[in-house]
N, C-alpha and C. Protein backbone atom coordinates (compact mmCIF):
# COMPACT_ATOMS: atom_id res chain seq x y z
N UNK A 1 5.54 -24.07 -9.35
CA UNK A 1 4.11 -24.23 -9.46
C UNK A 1 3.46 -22.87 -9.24
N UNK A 2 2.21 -22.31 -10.09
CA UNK A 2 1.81 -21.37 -9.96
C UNK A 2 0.76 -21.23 -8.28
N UNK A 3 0.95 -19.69 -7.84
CA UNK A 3 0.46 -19.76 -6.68
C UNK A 3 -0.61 -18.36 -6.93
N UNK A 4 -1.45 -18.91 -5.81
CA UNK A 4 -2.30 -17.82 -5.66
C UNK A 4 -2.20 -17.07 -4.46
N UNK A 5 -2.53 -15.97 -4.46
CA UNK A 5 -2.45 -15.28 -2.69
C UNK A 5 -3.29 -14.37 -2.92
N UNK A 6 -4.30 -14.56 -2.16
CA UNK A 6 -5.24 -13.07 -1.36
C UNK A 6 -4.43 -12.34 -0.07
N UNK A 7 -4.62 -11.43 -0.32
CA UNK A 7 -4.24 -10.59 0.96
C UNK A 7 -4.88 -9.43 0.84
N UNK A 8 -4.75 -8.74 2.39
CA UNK A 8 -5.37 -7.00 2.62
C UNK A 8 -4.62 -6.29 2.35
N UNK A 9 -4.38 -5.34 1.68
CA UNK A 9 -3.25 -4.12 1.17
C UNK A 9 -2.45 -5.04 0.36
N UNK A 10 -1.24 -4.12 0.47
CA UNK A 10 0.07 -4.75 -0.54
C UNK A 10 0.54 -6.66 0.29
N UNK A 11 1.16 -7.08 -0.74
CA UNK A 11 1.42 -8.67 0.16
C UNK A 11 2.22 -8.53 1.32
N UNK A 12 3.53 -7.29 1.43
CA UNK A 12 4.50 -7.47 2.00
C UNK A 12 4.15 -6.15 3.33
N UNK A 13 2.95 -5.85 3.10
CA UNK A 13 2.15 -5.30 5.07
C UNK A 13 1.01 -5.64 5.23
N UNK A 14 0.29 -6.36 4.29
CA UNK A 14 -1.06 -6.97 4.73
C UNK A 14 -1.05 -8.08 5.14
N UNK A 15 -2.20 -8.87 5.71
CA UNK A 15 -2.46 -10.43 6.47
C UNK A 15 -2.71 -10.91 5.11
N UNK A 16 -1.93 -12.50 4.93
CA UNK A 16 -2.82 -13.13 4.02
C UNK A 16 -3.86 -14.00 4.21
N UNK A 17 -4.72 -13.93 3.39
CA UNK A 17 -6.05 -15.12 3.96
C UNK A 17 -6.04 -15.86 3.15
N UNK A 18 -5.17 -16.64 1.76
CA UNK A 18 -5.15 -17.34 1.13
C UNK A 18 -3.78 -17.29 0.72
N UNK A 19 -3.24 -18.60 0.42
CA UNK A 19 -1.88 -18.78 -0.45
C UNK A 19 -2.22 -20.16 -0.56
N UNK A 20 -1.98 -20.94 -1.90
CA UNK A 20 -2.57 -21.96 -2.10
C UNK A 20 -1.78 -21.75 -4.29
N UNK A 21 -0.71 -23.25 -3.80
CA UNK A 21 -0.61 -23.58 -4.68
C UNK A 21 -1.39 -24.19 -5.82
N UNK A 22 -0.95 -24.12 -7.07
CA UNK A 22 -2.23 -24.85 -8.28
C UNK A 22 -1.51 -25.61 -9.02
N UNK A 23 -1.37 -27.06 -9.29
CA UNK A 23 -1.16 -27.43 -10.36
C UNK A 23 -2.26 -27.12 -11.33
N UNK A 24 -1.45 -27.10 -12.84
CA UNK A 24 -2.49 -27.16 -13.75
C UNK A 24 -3.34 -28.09 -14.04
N UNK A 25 -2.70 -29.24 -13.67
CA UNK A 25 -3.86 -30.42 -13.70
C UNK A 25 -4.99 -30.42 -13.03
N UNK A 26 -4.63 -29.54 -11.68
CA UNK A 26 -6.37 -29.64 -10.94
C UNK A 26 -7.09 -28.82 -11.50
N UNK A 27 -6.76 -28.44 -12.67
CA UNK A 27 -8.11 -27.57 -13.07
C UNK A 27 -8.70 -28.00 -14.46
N UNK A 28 -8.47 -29.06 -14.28
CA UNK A 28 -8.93 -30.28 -15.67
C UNK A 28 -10.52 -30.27 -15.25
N UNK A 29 -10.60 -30.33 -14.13
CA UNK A 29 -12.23 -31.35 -13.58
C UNK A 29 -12.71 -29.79 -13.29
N UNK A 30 -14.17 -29.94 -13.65
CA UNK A 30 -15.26 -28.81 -13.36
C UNK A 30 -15.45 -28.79 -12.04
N UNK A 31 -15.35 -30.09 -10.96
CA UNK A 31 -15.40 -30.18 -9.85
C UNK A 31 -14.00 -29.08 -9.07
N UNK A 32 -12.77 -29.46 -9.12
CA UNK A 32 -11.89 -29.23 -8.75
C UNK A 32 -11.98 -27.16 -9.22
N UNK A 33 -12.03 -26.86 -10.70
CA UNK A 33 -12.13 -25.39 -10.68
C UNK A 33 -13.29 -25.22 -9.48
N UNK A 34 -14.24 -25.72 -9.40
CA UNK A 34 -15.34 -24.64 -8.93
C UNK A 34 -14.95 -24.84 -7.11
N UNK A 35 -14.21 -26.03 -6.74
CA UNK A 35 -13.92 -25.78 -5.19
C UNK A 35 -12.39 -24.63 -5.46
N UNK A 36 -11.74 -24.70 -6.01
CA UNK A 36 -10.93 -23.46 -5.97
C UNK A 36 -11.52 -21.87 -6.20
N UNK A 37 -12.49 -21.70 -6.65
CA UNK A 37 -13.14 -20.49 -6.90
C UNK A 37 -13.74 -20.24 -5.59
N UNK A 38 -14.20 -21.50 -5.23
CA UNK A 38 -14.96 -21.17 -3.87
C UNK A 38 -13.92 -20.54 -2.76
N UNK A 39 -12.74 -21.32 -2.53
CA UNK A 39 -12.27 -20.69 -1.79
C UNK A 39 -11.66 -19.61 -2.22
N UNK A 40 -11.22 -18.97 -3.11
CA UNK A 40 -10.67 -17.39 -3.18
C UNK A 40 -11.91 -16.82 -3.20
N UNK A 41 -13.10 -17.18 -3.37
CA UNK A 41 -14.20 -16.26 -3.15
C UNK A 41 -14.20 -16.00 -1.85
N UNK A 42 -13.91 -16.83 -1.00
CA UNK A 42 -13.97 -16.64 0.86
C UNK A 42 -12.92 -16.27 0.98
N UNK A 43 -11.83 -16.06 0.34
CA UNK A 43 -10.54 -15.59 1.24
C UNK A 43 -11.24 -14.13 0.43
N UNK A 44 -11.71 -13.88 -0.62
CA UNK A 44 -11.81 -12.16 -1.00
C UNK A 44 -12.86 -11.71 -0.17
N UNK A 45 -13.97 -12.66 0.20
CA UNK A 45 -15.05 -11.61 0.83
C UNK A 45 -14.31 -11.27 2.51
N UNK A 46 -13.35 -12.26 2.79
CA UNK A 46 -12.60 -11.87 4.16
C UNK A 46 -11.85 -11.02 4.21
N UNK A 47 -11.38 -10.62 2.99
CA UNK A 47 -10.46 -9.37 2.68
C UNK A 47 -10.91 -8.09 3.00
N UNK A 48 -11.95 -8.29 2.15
CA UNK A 48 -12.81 -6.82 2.18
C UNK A 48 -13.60 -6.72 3.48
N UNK A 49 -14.30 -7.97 4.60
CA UNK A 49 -14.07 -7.05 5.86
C UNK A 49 -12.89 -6.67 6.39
N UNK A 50 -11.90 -7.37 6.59
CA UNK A 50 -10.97 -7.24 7.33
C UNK A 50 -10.29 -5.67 6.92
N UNK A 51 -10.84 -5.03 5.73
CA UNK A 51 -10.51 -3.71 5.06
C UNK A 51 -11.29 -2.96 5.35
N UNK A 52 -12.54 -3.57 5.20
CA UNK A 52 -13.38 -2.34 5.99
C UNK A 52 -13.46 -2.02 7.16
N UNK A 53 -13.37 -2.64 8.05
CA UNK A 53 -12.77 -2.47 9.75
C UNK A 53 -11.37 -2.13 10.20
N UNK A 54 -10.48 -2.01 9.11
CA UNK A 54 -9.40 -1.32 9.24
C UNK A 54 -9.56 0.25 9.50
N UNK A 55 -9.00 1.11 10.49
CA UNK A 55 -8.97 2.37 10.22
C UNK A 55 -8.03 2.80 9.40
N UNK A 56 -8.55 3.47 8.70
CA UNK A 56 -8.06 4.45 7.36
C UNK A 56 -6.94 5.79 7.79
N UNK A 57 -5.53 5.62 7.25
CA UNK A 57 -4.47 6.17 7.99
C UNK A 57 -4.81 7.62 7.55
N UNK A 58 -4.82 9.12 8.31
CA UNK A 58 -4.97 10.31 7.25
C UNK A 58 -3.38 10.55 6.53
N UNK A 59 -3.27 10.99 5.77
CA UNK A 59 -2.17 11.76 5.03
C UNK A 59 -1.30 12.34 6.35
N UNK A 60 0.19 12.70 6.32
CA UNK A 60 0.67 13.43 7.20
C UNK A 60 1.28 14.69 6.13
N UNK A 61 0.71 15.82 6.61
CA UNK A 61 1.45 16.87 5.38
C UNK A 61 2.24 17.52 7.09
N UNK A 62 3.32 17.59 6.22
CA UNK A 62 4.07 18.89 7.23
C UNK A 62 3.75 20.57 7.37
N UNK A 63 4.07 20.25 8.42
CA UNK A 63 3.14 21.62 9.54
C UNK A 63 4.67 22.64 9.11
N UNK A 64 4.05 23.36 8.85
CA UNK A 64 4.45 25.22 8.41
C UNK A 64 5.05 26.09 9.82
N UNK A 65 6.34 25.77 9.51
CA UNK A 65 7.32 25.96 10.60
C UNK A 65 6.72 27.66 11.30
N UNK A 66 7.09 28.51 10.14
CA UNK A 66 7.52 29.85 9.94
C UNK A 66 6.27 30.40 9.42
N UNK A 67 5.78 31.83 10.21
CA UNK A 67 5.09 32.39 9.75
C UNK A 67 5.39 32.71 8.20
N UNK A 68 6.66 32.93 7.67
CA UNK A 68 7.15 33.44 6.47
C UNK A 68 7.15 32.23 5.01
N UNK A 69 6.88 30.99 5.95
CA UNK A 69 6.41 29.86 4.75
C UNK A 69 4.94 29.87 4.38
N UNK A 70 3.86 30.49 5.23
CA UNK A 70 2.46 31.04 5.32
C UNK A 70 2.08 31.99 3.97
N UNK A 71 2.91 32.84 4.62
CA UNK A 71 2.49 34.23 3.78
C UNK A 71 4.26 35.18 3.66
N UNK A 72 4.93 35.41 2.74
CA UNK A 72 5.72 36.11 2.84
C UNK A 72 5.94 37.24 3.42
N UNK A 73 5.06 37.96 3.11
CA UNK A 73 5.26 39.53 4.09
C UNK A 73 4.66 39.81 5.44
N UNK A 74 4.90 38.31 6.05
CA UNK A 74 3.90 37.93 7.52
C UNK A 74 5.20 38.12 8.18
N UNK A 75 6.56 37.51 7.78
CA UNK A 75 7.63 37.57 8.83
C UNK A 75 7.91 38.96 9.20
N UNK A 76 7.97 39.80 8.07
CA UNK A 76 8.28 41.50 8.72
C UNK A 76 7.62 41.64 9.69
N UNK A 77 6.29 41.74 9.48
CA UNK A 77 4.93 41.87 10.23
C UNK A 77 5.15 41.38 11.71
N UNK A 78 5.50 40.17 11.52
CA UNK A 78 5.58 39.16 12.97
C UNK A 78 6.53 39.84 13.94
N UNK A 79 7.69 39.88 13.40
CA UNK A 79 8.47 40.96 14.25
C UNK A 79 8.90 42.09 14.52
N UNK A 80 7.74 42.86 13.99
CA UNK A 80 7.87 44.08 14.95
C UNK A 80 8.17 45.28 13.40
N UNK A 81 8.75 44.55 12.41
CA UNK A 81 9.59 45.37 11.31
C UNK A 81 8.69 45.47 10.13
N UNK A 82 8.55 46.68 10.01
CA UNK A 82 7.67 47.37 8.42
C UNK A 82 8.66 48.09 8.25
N UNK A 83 8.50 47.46 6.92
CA UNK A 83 9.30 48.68 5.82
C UNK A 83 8.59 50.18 5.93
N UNK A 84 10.09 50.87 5.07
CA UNK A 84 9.16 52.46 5.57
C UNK A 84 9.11 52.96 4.17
């Protein structure tokens, strides 16, 4: 049977706020579509707070061991050694 799922982020690290099977038959009646719309409309507007009150992770870039990954002609420099 076809399924629906809301969730925050990807399915497999976010919370879900909806999973809710469908037969195709319940969506014969105008009644029956419009209470299913209703609820993925409330599981999406719960999404998007529950996203916006999430803090936002920054990027991790790796930190620059060596003066000489900086600037190349910084390592001579750094220790003591100029070319002559």
């Amino acid at each position: 049977m076809p399924e629906i799922l809301v969730t925050t982020g990807a399915p497999d690290e976010g919370s879900v706020l909806l999973r809710e099977r469908v037969a195709v038959g319940e969506l014969q009646s105008d009644g029956a579509c419009a209470r299913l719309v209703e609820r993925v409309g409330w599981a999406l507007l719960d999404a998007d707070e529950l996203e916006q009150q999430a803090p936002r992770p920054r990027p991790i870039r790796p930190a620059k061991r060596f003066a000489s990954e900086r600037d190349p002609g910084a390592s001579a420099e750094a220790g003591g050694l100029r070319a002559a």
